[in-house]
N, C-alpha and C. Protein backbone atom coordinates (compact mmCIF):
# COMPACT_ATOMS: atom_id res chain seq x y z
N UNK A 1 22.92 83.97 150.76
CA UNK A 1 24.06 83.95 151.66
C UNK A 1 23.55 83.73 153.08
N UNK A 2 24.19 82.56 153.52
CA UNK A 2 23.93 82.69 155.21
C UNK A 2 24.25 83.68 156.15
N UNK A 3 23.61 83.77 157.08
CA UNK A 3 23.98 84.70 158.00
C UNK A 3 24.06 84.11 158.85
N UNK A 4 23.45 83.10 160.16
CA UNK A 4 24.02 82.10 160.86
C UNK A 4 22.64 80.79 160.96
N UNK A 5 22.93 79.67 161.68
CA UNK A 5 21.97 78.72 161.30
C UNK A 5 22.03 78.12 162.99
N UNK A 6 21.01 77.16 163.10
CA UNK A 6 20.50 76.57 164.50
C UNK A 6 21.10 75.18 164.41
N UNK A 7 22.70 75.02 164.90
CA UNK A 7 23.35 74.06 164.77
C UNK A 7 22.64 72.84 165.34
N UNK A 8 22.23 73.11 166.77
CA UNK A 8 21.45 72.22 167.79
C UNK A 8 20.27 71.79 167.00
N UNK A 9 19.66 72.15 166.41
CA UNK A 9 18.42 71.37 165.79
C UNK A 9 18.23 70.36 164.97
N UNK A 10 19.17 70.09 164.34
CA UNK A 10 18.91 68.75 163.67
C UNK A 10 19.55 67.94 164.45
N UNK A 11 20.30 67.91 165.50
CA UNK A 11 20.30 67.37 166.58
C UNK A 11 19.70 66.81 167.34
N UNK A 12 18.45 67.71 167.88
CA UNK A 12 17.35 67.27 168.73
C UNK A 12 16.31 67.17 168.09
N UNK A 13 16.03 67.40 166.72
CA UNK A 13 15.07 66.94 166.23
C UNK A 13 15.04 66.10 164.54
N UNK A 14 13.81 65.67 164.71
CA UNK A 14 14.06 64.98 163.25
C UNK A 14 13.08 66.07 162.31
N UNK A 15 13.53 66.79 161.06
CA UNK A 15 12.91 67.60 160.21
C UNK A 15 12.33 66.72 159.32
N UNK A 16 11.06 67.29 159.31
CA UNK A 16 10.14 66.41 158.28
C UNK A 16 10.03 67.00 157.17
N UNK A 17 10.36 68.28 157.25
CA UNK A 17 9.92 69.41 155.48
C UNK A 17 10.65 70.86 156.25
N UNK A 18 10.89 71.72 155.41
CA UNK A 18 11.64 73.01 155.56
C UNK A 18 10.55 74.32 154.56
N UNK A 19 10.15 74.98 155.40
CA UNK A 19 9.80 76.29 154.62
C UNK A 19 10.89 77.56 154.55
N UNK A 20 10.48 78.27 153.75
CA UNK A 20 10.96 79.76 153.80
C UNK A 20 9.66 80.38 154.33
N UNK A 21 10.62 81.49 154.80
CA UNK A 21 9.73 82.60 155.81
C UNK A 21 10.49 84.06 155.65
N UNK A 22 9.57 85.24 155.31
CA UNK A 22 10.08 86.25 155.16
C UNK A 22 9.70 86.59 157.12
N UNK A 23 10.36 87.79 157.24
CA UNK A 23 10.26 88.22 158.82
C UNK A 23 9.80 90.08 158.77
N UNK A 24 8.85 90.39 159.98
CA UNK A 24 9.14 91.93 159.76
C UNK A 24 10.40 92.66 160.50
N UNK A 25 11.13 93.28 160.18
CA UNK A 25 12.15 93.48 160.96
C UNK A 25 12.01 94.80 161.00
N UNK A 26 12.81 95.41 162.20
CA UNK A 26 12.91 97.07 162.24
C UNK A 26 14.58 97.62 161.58
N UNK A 27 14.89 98.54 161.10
CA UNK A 27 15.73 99.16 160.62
C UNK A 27 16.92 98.68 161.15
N UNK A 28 17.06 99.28 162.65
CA UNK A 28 18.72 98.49 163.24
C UNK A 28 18.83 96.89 163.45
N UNK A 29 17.96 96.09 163.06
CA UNK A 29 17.55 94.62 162.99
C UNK A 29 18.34 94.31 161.61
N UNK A 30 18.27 94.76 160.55
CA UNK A 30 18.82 94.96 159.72
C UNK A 30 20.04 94.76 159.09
N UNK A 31 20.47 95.92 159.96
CA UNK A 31 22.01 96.42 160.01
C UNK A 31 22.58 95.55 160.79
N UNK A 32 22.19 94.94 162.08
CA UNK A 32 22.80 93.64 162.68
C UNK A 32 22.65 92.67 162.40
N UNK A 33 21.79 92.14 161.03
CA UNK A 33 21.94 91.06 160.75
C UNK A 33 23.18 90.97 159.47
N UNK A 34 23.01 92.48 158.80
CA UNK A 34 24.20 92.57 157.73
C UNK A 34 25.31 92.44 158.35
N UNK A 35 25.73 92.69 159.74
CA UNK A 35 27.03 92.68 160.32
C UNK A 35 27.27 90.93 161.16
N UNK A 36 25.98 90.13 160.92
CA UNK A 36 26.33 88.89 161.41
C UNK A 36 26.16 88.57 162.78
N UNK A 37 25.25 89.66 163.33
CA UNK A 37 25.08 90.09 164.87
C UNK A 37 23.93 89.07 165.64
N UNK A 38 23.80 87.79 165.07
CA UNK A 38 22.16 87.11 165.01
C UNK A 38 22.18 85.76 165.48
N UNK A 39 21.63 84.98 166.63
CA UNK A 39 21.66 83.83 167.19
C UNK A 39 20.10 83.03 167.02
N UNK A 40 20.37 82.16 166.77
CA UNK A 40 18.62 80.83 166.72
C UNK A 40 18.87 80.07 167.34
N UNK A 41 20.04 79.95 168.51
CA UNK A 41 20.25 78.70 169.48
C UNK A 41 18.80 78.15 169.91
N UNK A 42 18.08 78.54 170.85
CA UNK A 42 16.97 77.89 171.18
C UNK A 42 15.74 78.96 170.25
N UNK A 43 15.59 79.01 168.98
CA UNK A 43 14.07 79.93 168.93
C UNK A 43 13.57 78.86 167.89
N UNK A 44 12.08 78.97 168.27
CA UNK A 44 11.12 78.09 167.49
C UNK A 44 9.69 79.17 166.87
N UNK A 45 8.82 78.95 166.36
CA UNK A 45 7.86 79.16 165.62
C UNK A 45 6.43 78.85 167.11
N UNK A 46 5.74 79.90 167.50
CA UNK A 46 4.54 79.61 167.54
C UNK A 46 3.41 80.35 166.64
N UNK A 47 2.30 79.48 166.15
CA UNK A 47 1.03 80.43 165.63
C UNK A 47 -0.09 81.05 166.53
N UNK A 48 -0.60 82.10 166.70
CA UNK A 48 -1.80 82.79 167.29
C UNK A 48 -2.61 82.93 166.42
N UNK A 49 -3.46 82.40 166.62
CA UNK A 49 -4.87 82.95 165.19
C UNK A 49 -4.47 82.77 164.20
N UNK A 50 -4.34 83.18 162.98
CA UNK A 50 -3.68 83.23 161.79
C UNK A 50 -2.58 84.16 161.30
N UNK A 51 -1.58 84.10 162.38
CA UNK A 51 -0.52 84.45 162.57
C UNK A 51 0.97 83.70 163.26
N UNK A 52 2.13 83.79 162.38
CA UNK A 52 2.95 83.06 163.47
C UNK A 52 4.12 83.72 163.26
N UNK A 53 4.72 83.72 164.46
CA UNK A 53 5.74 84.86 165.25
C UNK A 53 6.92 83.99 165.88
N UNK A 54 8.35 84.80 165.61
CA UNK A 54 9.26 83.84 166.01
C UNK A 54 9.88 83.92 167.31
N UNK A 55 10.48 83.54 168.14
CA UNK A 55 10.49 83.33 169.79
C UNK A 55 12.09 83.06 169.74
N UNK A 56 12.71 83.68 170.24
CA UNK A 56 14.14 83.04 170.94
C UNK A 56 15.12 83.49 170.21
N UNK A 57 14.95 84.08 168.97
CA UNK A 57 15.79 84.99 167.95
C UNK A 57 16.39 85.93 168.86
N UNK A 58 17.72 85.70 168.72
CA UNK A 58 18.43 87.02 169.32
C UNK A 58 18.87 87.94 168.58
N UNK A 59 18.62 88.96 167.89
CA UNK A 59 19.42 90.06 166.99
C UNK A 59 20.11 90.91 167.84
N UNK A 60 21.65 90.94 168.10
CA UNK A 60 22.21 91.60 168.84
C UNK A 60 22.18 93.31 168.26
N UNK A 61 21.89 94.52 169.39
CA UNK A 61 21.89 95.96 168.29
C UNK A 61 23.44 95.68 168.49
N UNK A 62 23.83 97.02 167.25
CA UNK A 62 25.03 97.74 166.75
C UNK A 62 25.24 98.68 167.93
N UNK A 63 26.38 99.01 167.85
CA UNK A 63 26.85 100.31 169.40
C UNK A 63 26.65 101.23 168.60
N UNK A 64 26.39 101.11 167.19
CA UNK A 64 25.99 102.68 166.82
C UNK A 64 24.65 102.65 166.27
N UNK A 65 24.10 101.89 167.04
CA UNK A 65 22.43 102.37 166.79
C UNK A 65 21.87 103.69 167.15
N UNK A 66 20.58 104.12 166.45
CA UNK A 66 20.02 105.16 166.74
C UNK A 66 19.70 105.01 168.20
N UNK A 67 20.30 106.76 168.95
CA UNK A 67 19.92 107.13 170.12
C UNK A 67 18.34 107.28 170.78
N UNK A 68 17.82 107.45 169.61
CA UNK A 68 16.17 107.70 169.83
C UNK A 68 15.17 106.43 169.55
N UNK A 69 16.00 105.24 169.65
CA UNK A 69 15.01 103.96 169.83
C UNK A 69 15.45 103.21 170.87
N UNK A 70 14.87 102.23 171.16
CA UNK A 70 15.17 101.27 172.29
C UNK A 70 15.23 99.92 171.78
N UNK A 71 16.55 99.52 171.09
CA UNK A 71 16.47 98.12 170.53
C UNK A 71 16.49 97.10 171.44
N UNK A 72 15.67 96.22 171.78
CA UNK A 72 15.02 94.91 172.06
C UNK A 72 15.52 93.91 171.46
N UNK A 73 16.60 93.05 171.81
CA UNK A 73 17.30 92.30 171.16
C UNK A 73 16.40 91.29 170.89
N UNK A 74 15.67 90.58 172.06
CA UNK A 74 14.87 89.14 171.91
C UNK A 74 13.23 89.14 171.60
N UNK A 75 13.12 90.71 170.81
CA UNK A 75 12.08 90.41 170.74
C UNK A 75 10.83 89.46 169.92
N UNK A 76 9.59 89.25 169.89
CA UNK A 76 9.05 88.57 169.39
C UNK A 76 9.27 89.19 168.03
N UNK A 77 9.35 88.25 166.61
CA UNK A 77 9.46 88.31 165.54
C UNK A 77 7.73 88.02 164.60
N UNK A 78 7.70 88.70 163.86
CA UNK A 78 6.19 88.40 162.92
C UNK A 78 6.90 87.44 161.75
N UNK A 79 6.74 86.67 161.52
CA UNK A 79 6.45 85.80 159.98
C UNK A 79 5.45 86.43 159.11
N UNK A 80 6.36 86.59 157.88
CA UNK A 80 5.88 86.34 156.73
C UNK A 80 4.79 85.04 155.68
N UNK A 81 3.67 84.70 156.27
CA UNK A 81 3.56 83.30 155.82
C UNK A 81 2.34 83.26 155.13
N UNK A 82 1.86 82.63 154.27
CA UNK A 82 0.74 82.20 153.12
C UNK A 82 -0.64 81.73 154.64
N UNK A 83 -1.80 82.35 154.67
CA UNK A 83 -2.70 81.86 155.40
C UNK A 83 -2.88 80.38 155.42
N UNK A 84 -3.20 79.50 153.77
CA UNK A 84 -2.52 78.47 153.41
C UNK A 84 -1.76 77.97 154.29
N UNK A 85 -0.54 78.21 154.64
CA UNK A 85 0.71 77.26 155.01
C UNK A 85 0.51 77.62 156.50
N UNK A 86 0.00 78.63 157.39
CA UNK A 86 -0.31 78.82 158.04
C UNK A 86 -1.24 77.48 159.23
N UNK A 87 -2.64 77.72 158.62
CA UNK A 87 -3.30 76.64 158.63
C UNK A 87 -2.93 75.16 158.84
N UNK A 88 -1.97 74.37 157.16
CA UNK A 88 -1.31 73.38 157.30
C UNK A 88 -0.82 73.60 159.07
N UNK A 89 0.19 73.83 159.32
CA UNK A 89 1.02 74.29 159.70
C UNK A 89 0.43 73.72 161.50
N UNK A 90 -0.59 74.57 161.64
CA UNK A 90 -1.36 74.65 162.83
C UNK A 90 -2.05 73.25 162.92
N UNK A 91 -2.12 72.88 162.03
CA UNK A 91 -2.72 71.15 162.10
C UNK A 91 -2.13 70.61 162.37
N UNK A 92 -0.97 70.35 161.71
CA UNK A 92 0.17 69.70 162.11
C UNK A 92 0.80 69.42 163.04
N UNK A 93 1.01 70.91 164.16
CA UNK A 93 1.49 71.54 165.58
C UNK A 93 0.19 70.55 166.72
N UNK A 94 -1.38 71.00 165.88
CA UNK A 94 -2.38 70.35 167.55
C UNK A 94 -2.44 68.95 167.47
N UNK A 95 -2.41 68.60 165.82
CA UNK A 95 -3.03 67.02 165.95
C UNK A 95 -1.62 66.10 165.73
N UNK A 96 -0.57 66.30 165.32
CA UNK A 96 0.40 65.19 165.31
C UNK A 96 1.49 65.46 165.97
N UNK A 97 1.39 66.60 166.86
CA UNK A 97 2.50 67.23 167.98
C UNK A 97 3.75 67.28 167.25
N UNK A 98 3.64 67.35 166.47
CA UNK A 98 5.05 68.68 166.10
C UNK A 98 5.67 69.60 165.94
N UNK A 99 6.57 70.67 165.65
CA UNK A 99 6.71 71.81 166.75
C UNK A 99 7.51 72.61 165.62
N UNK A 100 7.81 73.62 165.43
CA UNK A 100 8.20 75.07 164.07
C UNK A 100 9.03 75.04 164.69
N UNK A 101 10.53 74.87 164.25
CA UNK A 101 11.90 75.41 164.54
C UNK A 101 12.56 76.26 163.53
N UNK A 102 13.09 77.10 164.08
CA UNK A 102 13.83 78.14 163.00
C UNK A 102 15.32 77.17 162.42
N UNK A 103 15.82 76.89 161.57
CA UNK A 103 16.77 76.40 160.76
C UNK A 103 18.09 77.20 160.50
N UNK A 104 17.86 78.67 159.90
CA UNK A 104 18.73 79.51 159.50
C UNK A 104 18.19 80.54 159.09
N UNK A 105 19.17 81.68 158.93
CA UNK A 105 18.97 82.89 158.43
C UNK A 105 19.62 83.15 157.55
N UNK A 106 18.81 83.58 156.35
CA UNK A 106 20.01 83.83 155.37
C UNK A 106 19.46 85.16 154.60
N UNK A 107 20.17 85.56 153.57
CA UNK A 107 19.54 86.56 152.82
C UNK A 107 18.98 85.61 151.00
N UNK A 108 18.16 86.73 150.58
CA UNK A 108 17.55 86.14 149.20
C UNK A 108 16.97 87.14 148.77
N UNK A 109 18.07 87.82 147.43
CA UNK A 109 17.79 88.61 147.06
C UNK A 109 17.27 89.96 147.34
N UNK A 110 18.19 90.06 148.71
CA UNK A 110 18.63 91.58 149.67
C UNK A 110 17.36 91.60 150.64
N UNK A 111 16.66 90.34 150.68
CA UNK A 111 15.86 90.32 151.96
C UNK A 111 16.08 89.06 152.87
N UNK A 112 16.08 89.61 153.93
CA UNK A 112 16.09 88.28 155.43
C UNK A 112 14.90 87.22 155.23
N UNK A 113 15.48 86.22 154.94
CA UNK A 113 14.55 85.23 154.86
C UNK A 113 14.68 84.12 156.72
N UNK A 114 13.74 83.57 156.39
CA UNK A 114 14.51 82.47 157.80
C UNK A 114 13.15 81.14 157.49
N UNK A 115 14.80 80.02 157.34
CA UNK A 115 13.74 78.68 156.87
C UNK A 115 13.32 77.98 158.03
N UNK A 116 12.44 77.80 158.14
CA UNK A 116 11.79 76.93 159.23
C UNK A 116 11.59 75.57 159.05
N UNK A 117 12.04 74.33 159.95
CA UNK A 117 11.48 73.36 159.71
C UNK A 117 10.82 72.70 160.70
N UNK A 118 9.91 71.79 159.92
CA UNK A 118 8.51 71.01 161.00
C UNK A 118 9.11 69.64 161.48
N UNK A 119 9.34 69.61 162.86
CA UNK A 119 10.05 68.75 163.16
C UNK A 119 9.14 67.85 164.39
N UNK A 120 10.09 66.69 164.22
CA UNK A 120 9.82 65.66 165.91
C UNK A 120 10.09 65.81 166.60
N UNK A 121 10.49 66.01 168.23
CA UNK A 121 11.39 65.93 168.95
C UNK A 121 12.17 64.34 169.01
N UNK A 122 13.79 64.46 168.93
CA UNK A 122 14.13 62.99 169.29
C UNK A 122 14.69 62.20 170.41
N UNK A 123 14.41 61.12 170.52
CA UNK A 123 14.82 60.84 171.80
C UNK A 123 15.90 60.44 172.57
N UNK A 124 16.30 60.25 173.73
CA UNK A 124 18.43 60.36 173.55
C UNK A 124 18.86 59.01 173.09
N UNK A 125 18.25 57.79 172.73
CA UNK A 125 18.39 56.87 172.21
C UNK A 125 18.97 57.56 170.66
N UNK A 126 18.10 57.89 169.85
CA UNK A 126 18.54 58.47 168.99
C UNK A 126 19.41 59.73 168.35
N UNK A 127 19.60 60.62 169.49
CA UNK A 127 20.28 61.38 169.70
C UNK A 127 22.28 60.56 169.85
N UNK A 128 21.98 59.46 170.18
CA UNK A 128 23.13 58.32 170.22
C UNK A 128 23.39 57.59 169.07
N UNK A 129 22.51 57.04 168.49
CA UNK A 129 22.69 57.34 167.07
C UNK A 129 23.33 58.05 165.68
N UNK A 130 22.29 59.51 165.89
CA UNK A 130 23.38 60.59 165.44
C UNK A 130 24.52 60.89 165.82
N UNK A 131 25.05 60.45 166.79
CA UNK A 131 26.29 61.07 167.38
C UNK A 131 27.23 59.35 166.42
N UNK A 132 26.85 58.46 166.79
CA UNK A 132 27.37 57.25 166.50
C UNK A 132 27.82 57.54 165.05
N UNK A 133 26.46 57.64 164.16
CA UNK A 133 26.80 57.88 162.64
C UNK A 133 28.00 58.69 162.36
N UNK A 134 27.68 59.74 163.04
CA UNK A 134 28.85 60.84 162.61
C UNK A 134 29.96 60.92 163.09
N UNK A 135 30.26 60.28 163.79
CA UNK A 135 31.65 59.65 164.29
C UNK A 135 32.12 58.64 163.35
N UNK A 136 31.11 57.46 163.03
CA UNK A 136 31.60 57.00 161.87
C UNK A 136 31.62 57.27 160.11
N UNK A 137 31.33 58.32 160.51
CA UNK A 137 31.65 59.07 159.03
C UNK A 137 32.51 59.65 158.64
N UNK A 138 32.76 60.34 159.64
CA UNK A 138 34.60 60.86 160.44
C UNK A 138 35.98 60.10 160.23
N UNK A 139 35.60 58.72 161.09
CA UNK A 139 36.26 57.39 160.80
C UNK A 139 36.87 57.09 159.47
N UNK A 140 35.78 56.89 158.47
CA UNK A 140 35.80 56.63 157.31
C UNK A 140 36.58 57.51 156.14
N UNK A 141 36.33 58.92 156.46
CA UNK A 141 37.13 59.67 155.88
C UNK A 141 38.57 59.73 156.12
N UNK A 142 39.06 59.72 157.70
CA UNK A 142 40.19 59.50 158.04
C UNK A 142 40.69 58.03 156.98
N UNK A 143 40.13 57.37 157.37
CA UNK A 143 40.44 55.71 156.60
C UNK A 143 40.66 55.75 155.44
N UNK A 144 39.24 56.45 154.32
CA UNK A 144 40.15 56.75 153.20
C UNK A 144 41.29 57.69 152.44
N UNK A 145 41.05 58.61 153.36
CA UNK A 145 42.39 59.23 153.30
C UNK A 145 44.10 58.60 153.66
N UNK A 146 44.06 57.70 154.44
CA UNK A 146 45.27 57.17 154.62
C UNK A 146 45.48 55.41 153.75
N UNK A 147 44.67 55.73 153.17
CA UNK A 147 44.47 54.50 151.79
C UNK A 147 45.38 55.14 150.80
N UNK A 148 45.07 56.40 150.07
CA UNK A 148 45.28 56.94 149.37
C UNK A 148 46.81 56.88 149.15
């Protein structure tokens, strides 16, 4: 089940492949993502060492969070990830400049997953494009609908 997704990104970028990613989350992280409380407008993927952590995730807290913590809405996120895919991953990012964007959040099998994909940045030439296509896809449906 989704919980919400990074509308803007296949927008500005072109996805070359999509992973899953488990996340560590804290307790009221949780509970605001079960309530739908969760934004990926701008967050992407960087790696440190053999580690990679997610950036720009907003988990909004609950007003009835515990009094005795201090929830941190934007904070940095840990990934779940295979050293393996890791690696790939980091090759990919120094030598062919492409960049970890978060995709969506969803659940799988009562845990927060979040798919990441390895993307291009695109350029507003093509960004005109996409907009073009999907206007005429729009078009078309209108069209065959009034065929009918």
């Amino acid at each position: 089940m989704q919980i919400t997704y990074n509308k803007k990104a296949r927008f500005d970028y072109f996805i070359e492949d999509e992973i899953e990613s488990g996340m560590v989350l804290e307790g009221w992280e949780v509970k605001s993502l079960r309530a739908g409380k969760a934004q990926l407008v701008d967050s992407y993927v960087i790696i440190k060492g053999s580690e990679a952590f997610l950036l720009g995730c907003v988990i909004t807290p609950l007003s009835s969070a515990s009094t005795h913590i201090d929830p941190e809405a934007n904070r940095t996120r840990k990934l779940l990830l295979h050293k393996v895919q890791i690696d790939r991953y980091k090759g990919l990012i120094d030598r062919k400049g492409y960049t970890l964007i978060a995709l969506d959040l969803h659940w799988k099998k009562g845990k927060a997953k979040v798919s990441i994909g390895i993307a291009k940045g695109k350029k507003m030439h093509d960004k005109r494009a996409t907009i073009k296509d999907r206007e005429w896809k729009r078009d078309k449906e209108r069209l065959m609908k009034k065929s009918q």
